[in-house]
PDB file of N, CA and C in Angstrom:
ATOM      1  N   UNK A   1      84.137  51.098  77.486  1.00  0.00           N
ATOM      2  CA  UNK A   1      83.636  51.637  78.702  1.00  0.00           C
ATOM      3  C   UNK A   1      83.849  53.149  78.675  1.00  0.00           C
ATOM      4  N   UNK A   2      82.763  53.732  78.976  1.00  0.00           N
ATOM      5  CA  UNK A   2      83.128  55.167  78.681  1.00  0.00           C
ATOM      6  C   UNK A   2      82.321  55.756  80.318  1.00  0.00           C
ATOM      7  N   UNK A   3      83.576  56.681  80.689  1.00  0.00           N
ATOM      8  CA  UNK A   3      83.201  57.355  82.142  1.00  0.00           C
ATOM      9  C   UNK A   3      83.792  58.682  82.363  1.00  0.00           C
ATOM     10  N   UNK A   4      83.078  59.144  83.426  1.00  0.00           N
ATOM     11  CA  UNK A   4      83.888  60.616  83.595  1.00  0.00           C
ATOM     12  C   UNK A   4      83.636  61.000  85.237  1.00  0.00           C
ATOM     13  N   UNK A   5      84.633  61.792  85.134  1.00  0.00           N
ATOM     14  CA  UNK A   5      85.253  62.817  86.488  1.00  0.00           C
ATOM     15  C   UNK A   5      85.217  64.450  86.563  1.00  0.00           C
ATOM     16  N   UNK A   6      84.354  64.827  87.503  1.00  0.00           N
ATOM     17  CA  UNK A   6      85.033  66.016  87.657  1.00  0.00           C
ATOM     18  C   UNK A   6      85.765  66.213  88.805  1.00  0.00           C
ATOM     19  N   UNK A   7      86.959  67.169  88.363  1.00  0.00           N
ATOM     20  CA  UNK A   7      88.069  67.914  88.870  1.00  0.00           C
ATOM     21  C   UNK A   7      88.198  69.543  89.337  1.00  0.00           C
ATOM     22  N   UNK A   8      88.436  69.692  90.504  1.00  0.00           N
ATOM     23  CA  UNK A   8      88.504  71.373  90.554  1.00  0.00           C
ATOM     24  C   UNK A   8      89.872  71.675  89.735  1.00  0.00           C
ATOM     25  N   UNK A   9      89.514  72.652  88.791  1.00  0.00           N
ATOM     26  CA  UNK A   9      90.622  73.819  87.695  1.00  0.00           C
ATOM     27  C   UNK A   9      90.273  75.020  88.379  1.00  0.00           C
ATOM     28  N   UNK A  10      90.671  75.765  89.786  1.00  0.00           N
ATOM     29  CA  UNK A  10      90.770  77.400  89.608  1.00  0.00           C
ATOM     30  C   UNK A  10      91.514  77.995  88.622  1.00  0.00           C
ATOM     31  N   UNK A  11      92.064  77.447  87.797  1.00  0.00           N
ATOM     32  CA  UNK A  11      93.055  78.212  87.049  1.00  0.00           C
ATOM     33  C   UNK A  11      92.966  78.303  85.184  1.00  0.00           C
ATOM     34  N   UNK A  12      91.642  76.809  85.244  1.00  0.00           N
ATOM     35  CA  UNK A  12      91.582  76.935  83.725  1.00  0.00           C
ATOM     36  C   UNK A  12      90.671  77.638  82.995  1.00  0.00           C
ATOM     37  N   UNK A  13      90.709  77.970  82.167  1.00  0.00           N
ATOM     38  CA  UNK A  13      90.396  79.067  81.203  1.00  0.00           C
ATOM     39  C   UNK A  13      89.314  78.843  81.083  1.00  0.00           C
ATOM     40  N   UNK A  14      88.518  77.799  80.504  1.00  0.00           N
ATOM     41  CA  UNK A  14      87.027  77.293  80.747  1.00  0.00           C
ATOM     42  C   UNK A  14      86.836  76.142  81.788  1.00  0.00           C
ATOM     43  N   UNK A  15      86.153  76.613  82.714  1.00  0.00           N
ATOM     44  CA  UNK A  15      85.526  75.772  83.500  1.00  0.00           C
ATOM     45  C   UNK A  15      83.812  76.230  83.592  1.00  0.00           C
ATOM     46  N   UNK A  16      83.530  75.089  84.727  1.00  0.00           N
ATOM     47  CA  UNK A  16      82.150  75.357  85.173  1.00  0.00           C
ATOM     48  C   UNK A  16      81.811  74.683  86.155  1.00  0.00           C
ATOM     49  N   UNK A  17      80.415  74.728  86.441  1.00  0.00           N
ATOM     50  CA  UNK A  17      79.980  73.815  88.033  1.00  0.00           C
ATOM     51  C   UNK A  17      79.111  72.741  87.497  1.00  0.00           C
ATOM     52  N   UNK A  18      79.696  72.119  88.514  1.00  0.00           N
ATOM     53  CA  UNK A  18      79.140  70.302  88.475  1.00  0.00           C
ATOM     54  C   UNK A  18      78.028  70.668  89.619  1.00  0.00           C
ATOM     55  N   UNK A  19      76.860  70.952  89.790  1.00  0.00           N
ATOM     56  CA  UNK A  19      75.550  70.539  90.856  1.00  0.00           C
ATOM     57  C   UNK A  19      75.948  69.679  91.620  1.00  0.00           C
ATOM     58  N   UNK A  20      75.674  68.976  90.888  1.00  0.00           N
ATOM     59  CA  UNK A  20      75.750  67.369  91.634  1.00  0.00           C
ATOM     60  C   UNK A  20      76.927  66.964  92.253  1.00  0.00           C
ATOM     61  N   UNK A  21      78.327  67.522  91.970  1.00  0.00           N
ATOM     62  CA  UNK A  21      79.257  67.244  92.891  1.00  0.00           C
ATOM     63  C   UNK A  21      79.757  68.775  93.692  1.00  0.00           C
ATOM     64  N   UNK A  22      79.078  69.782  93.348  1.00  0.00           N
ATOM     65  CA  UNK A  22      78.957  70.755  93.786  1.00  0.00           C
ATOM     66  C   UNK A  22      80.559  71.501  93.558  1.00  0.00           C
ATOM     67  N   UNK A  23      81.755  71.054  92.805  1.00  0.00           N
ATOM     68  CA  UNK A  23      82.858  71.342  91.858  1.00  0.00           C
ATOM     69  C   UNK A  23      83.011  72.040  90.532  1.00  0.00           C
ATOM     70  N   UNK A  24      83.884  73.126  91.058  1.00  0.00           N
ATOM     71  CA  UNK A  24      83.945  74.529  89.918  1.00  0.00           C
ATOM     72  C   UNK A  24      85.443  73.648  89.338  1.00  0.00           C
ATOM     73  N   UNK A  25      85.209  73.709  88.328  1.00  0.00           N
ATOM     74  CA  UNK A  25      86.204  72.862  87.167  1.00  0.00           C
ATOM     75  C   UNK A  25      86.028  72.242  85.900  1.00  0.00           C
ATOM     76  N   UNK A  26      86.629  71.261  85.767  1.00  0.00           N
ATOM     77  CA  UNK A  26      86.110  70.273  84.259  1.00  0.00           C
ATOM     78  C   UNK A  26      86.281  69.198  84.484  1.00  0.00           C
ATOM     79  N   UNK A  27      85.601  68.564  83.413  1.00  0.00           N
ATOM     80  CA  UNK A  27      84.963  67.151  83.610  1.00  0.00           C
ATOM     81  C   UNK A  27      85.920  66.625  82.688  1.00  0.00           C
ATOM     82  N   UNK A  28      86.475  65.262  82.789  1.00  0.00           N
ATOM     83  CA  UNK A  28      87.233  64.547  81.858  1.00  0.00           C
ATOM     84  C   UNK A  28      86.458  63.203  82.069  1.00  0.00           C
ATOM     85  N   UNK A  29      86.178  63.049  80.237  1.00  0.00           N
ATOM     86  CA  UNK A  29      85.275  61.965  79.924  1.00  0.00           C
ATOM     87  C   UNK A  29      86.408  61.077  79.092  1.00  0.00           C
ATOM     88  N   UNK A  30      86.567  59.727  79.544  1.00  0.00           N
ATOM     89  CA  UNK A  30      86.986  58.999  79.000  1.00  0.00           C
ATOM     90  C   UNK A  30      86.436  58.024  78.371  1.00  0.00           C
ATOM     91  N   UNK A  31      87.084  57.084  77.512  1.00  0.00           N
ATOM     92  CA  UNK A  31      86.550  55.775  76.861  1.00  0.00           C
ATOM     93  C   UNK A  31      88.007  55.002  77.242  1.00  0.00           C
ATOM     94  N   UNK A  32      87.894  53.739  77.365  1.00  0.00           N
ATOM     95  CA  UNK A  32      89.313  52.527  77.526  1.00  0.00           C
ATOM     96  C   UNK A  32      88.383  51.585  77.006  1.00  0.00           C
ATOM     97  N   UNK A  33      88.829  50.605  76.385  1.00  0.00           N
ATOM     98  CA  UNK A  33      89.049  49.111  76.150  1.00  0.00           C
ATOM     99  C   UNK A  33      88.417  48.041  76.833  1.00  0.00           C
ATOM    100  N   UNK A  34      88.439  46.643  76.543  1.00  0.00           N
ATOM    101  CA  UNK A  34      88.346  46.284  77.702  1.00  0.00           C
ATOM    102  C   UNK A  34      89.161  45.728  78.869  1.00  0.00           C
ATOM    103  N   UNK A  35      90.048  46.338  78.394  1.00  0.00           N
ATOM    104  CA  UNK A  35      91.877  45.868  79.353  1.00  0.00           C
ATOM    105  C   UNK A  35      91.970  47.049  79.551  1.00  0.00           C
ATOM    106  N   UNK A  36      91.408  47.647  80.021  1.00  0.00           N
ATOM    107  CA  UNK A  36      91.448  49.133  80.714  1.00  0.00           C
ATOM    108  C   UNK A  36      92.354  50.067  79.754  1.00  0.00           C
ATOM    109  N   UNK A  37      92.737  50.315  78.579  1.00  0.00           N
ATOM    110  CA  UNK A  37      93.415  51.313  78.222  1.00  0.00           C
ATOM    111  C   UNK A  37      93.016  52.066  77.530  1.00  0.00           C
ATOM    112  N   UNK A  38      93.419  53.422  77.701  1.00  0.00           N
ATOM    113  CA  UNK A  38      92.880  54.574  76.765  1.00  0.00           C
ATOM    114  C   UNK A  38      92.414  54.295  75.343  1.00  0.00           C
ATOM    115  N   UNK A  39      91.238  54.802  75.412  1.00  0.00           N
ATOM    116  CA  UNK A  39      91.012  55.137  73.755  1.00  0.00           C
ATOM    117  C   UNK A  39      91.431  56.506  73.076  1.00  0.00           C
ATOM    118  N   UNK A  40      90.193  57.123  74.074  1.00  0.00           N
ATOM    119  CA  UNK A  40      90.060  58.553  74.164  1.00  0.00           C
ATOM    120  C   UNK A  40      89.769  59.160  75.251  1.00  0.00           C
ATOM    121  N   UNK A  41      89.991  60.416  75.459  1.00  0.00           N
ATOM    122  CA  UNK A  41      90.151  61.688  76.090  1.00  0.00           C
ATOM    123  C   UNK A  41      89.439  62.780  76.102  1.00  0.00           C
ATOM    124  N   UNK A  42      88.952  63.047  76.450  1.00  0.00           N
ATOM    125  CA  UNK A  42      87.813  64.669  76.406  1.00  0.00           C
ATOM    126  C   UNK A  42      87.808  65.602  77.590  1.00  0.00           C
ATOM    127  N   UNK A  43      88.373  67.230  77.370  1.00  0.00           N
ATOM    128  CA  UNK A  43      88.112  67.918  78.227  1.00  0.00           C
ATOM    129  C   UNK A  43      87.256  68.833  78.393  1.00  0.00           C
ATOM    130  N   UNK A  44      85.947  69.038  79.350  1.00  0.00           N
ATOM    131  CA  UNK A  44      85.279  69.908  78.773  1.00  0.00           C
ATOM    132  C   UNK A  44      84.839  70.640  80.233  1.00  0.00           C
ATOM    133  N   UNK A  45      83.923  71.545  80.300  1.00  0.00           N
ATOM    134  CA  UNK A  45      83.659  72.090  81.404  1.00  0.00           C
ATOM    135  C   UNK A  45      82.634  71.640  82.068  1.00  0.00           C
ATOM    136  N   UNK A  46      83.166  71.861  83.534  1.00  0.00           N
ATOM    137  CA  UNK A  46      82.081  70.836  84.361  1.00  0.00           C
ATOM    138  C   UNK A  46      81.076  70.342  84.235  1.00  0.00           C
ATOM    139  N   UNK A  47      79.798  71.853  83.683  1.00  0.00           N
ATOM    140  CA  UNK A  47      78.593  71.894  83.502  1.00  0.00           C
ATOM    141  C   UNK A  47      77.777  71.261  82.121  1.00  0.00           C
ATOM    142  N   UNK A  48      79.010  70.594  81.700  1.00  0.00           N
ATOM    143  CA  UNK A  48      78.470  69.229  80.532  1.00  0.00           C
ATOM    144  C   UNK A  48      78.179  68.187  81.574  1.00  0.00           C
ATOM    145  N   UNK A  49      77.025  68.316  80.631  1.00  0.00           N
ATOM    146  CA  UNK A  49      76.177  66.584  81.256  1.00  0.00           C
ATOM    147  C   UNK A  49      76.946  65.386  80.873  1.00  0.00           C
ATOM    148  N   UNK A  50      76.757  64.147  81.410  1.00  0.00           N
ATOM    149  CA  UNK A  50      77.404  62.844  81.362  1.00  0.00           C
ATOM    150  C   UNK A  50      77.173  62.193  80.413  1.00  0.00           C
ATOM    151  N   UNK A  51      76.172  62.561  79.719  1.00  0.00           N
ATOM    152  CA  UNK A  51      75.338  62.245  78.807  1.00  0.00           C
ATOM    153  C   UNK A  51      76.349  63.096  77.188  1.00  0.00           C
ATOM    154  N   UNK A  52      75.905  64.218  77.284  1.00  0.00           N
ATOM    155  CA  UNK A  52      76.649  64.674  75.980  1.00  0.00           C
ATOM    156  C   UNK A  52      77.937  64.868  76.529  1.00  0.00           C
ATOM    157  N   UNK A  53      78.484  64.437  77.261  1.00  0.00           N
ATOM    158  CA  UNK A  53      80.265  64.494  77.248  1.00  0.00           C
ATOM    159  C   UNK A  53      80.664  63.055  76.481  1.00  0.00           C
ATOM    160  N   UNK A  54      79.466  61.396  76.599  1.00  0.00           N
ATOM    161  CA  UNK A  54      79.172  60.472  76.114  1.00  0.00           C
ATOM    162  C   UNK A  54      79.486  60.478  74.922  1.00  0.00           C
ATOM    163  N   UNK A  55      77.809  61.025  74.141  1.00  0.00           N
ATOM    164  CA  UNK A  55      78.259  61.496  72.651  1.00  0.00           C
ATOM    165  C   UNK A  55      79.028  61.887  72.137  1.00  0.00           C
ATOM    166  N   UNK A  56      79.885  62.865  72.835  1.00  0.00           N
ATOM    167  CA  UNK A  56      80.854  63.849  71.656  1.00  0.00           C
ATOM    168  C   UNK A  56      82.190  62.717  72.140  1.00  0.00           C
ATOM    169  N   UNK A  57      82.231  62.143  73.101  1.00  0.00           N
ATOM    170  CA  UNK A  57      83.402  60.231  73.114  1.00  0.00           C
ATOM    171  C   UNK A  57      82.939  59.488  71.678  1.00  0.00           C
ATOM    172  N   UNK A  58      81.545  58.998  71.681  1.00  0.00           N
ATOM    173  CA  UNK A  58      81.530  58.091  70.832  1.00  0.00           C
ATOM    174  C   UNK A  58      81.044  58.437  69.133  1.00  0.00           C
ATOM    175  N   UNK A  59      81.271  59.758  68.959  1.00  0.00           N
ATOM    176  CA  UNK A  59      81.250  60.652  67.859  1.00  0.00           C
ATOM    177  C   UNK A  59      82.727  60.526  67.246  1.00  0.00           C
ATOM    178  N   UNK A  60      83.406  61.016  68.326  1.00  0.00           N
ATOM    179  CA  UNK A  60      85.092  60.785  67.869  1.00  0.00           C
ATOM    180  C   UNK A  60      85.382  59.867  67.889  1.00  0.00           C
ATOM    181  N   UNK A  61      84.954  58.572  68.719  1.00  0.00           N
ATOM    182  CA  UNK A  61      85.249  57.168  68.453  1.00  0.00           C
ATOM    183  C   UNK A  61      85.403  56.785  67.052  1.00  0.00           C
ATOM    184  N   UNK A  62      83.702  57.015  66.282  1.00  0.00           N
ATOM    185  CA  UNK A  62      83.470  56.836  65.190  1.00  0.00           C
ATOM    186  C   UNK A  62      83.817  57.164  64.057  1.00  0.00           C
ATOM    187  N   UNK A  63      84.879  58.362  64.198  1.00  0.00           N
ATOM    188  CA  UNK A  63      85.497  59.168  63.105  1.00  0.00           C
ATOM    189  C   UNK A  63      86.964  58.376  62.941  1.00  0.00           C
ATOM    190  N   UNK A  64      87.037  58.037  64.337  1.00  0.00           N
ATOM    191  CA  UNK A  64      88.746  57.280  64.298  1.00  0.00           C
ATOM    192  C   UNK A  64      88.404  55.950  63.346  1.00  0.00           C
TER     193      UNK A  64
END
């Protein structure tokens, strides 16, 4: 299952704006299991789409 959040960061070094949730910050894209636990982790700036925050999850999936 792979999903993501954005979060307001005033303070981090790269951020950006989410439109759609109208939030200056970054987006954390996850992947878990199907017992809910972490796979992976991704931090990136808001203004990544849901879509390629996706890919670059199941890119590194694939390398692991």
């Amino acid at each position: 299952m792979i999903d993501s959040q954005s979060v307001k960061a005033p303070q981090a070094k790269t951020r950006g704006y989410d439109g759609g949730k109208k939030i200056v910050g970054r987006k954390r894209h996850i992947a878990v299991d199907t017992d809910g636990r972490f796979l992976l982790v991704s931090l990136t700036p808001a203004d990544i789409s849901d879509s390629a925050g996706a890919e670059a999850i199941l890119a590194a999936n694939r390398q692991r």
